[in-house]
C-alpha atoms as a PDB file:
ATOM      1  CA  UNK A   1      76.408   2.486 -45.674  1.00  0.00           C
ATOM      2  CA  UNK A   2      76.563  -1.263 -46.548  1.00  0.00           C
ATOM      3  CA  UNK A   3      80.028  -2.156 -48.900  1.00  0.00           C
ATOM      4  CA  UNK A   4      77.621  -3.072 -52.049  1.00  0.00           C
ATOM      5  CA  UNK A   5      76.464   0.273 -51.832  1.00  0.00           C
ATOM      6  CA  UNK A   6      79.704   2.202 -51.114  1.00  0.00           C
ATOM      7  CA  UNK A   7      81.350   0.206 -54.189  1.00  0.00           C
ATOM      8  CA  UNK A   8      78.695   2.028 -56.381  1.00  0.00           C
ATOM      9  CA  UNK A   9      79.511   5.635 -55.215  1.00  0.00           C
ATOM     10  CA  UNK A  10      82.686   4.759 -55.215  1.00  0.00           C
ATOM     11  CA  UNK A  11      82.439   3.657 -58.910  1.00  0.00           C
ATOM     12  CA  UNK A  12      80.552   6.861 -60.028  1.00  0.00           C
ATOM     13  CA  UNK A  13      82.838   8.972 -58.335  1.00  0.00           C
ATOM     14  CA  UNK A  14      86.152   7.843 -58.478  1.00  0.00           C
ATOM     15  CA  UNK A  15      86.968   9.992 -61.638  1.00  0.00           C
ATOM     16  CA  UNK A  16      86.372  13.286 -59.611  1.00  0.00           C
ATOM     17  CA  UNK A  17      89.379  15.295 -57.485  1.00  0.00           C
ATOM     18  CA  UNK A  18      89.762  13.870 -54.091  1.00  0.00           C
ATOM     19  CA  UNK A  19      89.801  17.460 -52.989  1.00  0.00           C
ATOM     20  CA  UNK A  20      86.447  18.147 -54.663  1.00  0.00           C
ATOM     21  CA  UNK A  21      84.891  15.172 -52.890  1.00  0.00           C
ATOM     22  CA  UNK A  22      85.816  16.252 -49.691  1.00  0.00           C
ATOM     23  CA  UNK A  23      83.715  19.528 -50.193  1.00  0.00           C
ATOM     24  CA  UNK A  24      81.032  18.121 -51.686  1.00  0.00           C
ATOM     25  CA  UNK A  25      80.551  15.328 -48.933  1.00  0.00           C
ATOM     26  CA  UNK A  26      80.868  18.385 -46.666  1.00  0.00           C
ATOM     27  CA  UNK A  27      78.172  20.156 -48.769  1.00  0.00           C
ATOM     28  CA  UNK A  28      76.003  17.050 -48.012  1.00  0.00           C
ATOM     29  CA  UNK A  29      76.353  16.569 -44.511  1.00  0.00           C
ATOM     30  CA  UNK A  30      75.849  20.576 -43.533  1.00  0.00           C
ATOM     31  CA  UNK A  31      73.003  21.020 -46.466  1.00  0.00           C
ATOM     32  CA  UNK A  32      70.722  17.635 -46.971  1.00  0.00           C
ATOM     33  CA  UNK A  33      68.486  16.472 -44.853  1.00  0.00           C
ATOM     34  CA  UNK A  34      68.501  12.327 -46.093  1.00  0.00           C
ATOM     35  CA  UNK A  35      71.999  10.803 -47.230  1.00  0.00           C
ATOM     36  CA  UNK A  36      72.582  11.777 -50.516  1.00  0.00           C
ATOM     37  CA  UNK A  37      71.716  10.247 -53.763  1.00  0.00           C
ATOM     38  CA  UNK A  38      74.713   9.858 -56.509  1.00  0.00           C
ATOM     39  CA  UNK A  39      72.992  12.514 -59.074  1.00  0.00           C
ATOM     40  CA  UNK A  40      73.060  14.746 -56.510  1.00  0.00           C
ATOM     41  CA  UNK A  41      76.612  14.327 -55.659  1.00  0.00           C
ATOM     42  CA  UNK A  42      77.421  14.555 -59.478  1.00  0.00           C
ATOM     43  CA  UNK A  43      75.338  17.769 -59.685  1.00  0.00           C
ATOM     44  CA  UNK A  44      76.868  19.533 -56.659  1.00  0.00           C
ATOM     45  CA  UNK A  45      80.937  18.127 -58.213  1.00  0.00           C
ATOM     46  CA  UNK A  46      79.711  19.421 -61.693  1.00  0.00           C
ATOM     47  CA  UNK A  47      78.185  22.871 -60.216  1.00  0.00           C
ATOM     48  CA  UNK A  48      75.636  21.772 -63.134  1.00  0.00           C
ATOM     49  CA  UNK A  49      71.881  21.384 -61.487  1.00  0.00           C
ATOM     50  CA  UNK A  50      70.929  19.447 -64.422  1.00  0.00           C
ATOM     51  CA  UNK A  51      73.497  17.176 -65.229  1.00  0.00           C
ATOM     52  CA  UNK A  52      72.729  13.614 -64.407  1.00  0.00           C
ATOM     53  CA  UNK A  53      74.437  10.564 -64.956  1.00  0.00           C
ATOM     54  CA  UNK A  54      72.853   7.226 -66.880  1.00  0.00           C
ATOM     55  CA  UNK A  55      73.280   4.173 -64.194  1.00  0.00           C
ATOM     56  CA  UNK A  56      71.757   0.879 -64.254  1.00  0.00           C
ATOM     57  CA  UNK A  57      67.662   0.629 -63.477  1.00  0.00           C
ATOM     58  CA  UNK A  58      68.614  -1.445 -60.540  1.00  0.00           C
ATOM     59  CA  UNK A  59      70.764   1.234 -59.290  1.00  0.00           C
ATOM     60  CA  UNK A  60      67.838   3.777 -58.690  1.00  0.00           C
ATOM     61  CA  UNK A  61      65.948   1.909 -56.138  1.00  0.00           C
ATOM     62  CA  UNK A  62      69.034   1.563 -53.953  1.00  0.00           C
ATOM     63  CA  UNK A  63      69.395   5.617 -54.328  1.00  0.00           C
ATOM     64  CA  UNK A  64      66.010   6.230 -53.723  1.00  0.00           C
ATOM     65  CA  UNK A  65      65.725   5.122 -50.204  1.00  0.00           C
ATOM     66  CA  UNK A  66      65.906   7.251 -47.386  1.00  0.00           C
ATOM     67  CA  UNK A  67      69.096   6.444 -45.131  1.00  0.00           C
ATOM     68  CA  UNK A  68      67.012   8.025 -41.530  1.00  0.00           C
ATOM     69  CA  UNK A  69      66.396   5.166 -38.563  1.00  0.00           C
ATOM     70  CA  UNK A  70      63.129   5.704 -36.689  1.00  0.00           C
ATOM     71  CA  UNK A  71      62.715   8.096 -34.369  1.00  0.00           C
ATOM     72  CA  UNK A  72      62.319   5.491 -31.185  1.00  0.00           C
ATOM     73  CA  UNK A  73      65.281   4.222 -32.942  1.00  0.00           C
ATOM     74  CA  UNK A  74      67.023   7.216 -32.823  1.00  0.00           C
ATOM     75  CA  UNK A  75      66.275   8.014 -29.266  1.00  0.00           C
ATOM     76  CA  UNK A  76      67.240   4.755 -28.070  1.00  0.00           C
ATOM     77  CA  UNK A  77      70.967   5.376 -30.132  1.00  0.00           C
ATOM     78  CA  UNK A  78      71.169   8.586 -28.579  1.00  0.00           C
ATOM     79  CA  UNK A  79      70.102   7.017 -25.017  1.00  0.00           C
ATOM     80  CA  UNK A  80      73.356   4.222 -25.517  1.00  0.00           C
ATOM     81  CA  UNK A  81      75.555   6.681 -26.080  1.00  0.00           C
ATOM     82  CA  UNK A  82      75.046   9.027 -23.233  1.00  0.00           C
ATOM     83  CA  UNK A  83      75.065   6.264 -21.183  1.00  0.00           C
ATOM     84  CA  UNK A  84      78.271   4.877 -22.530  1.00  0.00           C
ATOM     85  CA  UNK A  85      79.729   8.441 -22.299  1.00  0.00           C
ATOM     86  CA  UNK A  86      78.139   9.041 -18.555  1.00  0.00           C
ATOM     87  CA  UNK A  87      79.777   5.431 -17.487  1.00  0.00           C
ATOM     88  CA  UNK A  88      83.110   6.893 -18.824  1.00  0.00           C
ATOM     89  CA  UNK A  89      82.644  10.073 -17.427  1.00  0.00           C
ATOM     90  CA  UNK A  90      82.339   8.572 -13.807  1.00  0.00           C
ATOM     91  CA  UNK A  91      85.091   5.936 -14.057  1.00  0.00           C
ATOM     92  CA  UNK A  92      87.192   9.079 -14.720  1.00  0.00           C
ATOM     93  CA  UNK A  93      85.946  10.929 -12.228  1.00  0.00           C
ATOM     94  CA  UNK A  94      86.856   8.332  -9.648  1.00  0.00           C
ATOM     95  CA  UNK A  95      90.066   8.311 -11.475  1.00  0.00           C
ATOM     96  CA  UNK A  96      90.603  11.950 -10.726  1.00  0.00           C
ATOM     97  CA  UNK A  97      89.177  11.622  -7.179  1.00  0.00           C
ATOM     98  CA  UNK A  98      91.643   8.528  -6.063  1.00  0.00           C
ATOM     99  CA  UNK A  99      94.568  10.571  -7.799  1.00  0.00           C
ATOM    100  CA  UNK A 100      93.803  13.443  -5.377  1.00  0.00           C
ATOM    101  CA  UNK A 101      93.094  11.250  -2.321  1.00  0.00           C
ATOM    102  CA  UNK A 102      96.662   9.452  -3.145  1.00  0.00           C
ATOM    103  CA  UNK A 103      98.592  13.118  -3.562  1.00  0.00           C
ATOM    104  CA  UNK A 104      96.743  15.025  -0.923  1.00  0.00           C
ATOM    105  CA  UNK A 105      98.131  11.744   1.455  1.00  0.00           C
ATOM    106  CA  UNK A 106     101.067  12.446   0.002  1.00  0.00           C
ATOM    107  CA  UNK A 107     101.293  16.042   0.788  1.00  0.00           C
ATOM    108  CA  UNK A 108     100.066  15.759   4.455  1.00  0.00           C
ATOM    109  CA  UNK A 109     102.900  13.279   5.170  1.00  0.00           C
ATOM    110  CA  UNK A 110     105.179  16.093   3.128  1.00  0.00           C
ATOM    111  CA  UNK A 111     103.557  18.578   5.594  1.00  0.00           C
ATOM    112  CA  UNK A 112     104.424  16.484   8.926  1.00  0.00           C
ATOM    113  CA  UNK A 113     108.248  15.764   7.588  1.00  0.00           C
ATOM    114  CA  UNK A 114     108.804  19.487   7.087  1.00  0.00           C
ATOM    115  CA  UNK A 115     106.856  21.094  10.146  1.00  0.00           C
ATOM    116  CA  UNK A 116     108.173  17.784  12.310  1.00  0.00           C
ATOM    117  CA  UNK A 117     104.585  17.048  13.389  1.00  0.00           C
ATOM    118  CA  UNK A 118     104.159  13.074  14.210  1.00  0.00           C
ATOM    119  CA  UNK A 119     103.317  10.421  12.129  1.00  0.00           C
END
């Protein structure tokens, strides 16, 4: 969400409980399929269905659009961040593996001290 568009919700909604917000942004994210329109938001704060709110004409046609990427978009997101997550996942892995390499050293030399074996 760009900051023009975030200082309009925030505008509409600023008079409402921050509590109540928090449930109804939940609502939206578990329930609606597109990002949520402001009316909708009002509705689900007001439990009224068909309450609405009066906002500027030029207003509308930024809360009309659909906030979804393309699917090849989408894919290609997704894609980026399993491979950022895979990278990470093998750096720590090699982490992990030259921790053990450095304590089972550690331990074998442990192992000669106490059983007097030779270095």
């Amino acid at each position: 969400m760009g900051k023009d568009r975030a200082k309009i919700y925030f505008d509409f909604l600023k008079e409402y409980p921050i509590g109540k917000l928090k449930d109804t942004f939940r609502w939206a994210i578990q329930e609606l399929k597109f990002f949520p329109k402001i009316s909708e938001l009002i509705d689900h704060l007001t439990e009224d269905p068909h309450s609405s709110i009066d906002y500027w004409p030029e207003f509308k046609e930024i809360e009309h659009k659909e906030n979804v990427i393309p699917k090849a978009e989408a894919k290609t997101l997704v894609s980026a961040i399993y491979d950022e997550l895979d990278k990470k996942r093998e750096i720590k892995n090699a982490e992990r593996q030259k921790h053990f390499s450095e304590r089972k050293k550690i331990l074998e030399e442990q192992k000669k001290q106490i059983t007097g074996e030779a270095s």
